[in-house]
Protein backbone atom coordinates (compact mmCIF):
# COMPACT_ATOMS: atom_id res chain seq x y z
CA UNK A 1 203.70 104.05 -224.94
CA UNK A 2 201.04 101.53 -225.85
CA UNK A 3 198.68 100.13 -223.27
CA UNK A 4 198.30 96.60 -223.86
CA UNK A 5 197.56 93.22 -222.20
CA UNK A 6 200.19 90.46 -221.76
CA UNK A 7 197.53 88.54 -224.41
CA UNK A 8 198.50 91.31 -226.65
CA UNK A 9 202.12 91.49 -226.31
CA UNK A 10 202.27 87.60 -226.36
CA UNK A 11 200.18 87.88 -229.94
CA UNK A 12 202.51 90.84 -231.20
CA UNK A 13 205.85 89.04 -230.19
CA UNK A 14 204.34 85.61 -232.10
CA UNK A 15 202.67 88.27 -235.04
CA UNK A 16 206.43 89.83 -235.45
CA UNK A 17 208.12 86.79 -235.67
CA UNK A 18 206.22 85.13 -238.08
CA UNK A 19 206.86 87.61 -240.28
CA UNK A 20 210.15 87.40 -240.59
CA UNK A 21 210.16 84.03 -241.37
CA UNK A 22 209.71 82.06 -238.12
CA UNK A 23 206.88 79.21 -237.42
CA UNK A 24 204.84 79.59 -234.44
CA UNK A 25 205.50 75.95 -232.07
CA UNK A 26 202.44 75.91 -229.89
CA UNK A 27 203.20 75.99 -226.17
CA UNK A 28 203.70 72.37 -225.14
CA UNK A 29 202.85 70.53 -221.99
CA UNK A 30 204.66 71.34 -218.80
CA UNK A 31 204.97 67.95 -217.99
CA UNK A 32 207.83 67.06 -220.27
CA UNK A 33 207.48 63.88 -223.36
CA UNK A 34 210.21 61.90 -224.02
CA UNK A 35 212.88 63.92 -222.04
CA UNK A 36 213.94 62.01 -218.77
CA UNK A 37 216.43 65.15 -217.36
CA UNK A 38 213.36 67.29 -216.61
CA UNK A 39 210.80 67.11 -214.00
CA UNK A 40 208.79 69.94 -216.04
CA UNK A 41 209.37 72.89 -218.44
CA UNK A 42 211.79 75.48 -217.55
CA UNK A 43 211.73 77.69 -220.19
CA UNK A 44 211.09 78.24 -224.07
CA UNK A 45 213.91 76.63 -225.12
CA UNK A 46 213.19 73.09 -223.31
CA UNK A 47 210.95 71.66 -225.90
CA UNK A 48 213.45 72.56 -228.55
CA UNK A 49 216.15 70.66 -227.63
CA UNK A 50 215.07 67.81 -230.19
CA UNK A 51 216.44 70.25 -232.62
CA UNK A 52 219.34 71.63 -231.02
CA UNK A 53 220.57 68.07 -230.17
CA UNK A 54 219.71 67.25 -234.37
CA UNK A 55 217.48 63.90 -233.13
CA UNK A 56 214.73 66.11 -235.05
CA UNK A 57 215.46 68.04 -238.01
CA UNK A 58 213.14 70.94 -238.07
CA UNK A 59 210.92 71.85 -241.45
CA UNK A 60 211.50 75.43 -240.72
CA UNK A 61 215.58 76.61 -238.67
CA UNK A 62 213.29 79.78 -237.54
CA UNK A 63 210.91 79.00 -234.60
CA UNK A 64 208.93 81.27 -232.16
CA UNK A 65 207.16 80.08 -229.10
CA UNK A 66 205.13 81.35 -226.31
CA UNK A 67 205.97 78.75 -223.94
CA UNK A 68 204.28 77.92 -220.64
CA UNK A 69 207.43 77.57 -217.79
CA UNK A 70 207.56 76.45 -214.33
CA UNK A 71 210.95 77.58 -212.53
CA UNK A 72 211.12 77.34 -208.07
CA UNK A 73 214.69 78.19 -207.98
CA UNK A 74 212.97 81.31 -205.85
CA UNK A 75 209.87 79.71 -204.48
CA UNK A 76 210.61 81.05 -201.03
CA UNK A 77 210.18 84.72 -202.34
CA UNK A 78 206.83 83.38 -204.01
CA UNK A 79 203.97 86.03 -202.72
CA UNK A 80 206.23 88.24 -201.36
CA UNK A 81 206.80 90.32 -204.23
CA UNK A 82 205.08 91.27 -207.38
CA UNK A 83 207.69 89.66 -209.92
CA UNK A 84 208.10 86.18 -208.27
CA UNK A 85 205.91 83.51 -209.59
CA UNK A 86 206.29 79.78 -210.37
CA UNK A 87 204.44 79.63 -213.62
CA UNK A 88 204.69 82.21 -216.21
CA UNK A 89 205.07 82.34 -220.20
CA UNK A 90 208.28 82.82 -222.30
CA UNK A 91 208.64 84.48 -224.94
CA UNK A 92 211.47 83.31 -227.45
CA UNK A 93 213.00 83.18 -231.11
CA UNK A 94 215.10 80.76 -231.93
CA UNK A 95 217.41 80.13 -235.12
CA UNK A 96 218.59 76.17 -235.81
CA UNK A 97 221.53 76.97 -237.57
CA UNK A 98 220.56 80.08 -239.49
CA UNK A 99 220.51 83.14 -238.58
CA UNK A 100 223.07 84.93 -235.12
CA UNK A 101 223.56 87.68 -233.36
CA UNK A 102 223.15 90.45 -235.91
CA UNK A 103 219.84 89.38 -237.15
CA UNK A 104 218.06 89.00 -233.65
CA UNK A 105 219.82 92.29 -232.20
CA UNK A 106 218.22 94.10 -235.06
CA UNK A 107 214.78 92.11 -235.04
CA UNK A 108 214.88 92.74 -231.42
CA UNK A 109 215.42 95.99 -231.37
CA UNK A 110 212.65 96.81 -234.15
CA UNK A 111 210.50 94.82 -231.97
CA UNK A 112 210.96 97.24 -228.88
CA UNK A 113 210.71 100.08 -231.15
CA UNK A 114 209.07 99.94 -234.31
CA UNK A 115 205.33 102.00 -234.05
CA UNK A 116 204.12 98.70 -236.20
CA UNK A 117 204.95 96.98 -232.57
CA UNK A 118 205.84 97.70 -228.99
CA UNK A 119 206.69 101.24 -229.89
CA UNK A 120 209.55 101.89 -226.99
CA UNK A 121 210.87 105.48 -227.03
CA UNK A 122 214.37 104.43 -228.40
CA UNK A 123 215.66 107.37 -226.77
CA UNK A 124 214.58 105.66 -222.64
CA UNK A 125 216.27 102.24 -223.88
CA UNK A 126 219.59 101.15 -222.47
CA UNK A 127 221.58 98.75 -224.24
CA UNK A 128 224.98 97.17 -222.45
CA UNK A 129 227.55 95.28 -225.00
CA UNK A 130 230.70 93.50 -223.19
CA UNK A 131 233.47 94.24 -225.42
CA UNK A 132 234.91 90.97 -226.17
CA UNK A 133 231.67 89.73 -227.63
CA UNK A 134 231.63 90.29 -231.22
């Protein structure tokens, strides 16, 4: 397995995106603009909602962001264990009407995998599917 740094990953995950197609957004401020229903950003898909909504039509359906987040749903567990935090990055890919499922299963999947990438040993990845969801 590759050793890399979460700068590293973030840059791959952005890297592997725009390659197949997708625009980089640049994180945007946690403070929200122009959205009254949150007190701050709760995840990568919050400063999208423009699009998803259609108020904003954007010049490319295929967007990737590394977006800075702020979540306390678990702020009590904050310093008590090594994967509770209140600020953190998220990664995401997002399609505005153009691509589904089978595309980002199979990006997502040559993501984890691919040597060009994360390089995962396919063979120590789990995947679940529930049945009704095709």
């Amino acid at each position: 397995m590759k050793q890399l740094s979460s700068a590293q990953v973030r840059q791959m995950f952005l890297d592997f995106f725009q390659s197949k197609g997708h625009t980089i957004e640049p994180s945007a401020s946690l403070i929200p603009v122009n959205d009254p229903t949150l007190l701050w950003i709760n995840s990568g898909v919050a400063t999208l909602k423009k699009y998803f909504d259609g108020s904003v039509v954007p010049e490319n359906p295929r967007i990737t962001n590394a977006q800075k987040s702020i979540r306390t749903n678990d702020i009590e567990n904050v310093g008590k264990t090594a994967r509770h935090h209140t600020m953190f990055e998220m990664l995401g890919n997002f399609s505005i009407g153009d691509y589904f499922k089978n595309e980002a299963i199979h990006w997502a999947w040559e993501f984890l995998t691919d040597p060009k990438w994360m390089a995962f040993d396919p063979e120590k990845l789990y995947v679940t599917v529930y049945p009704k969801d095709t």
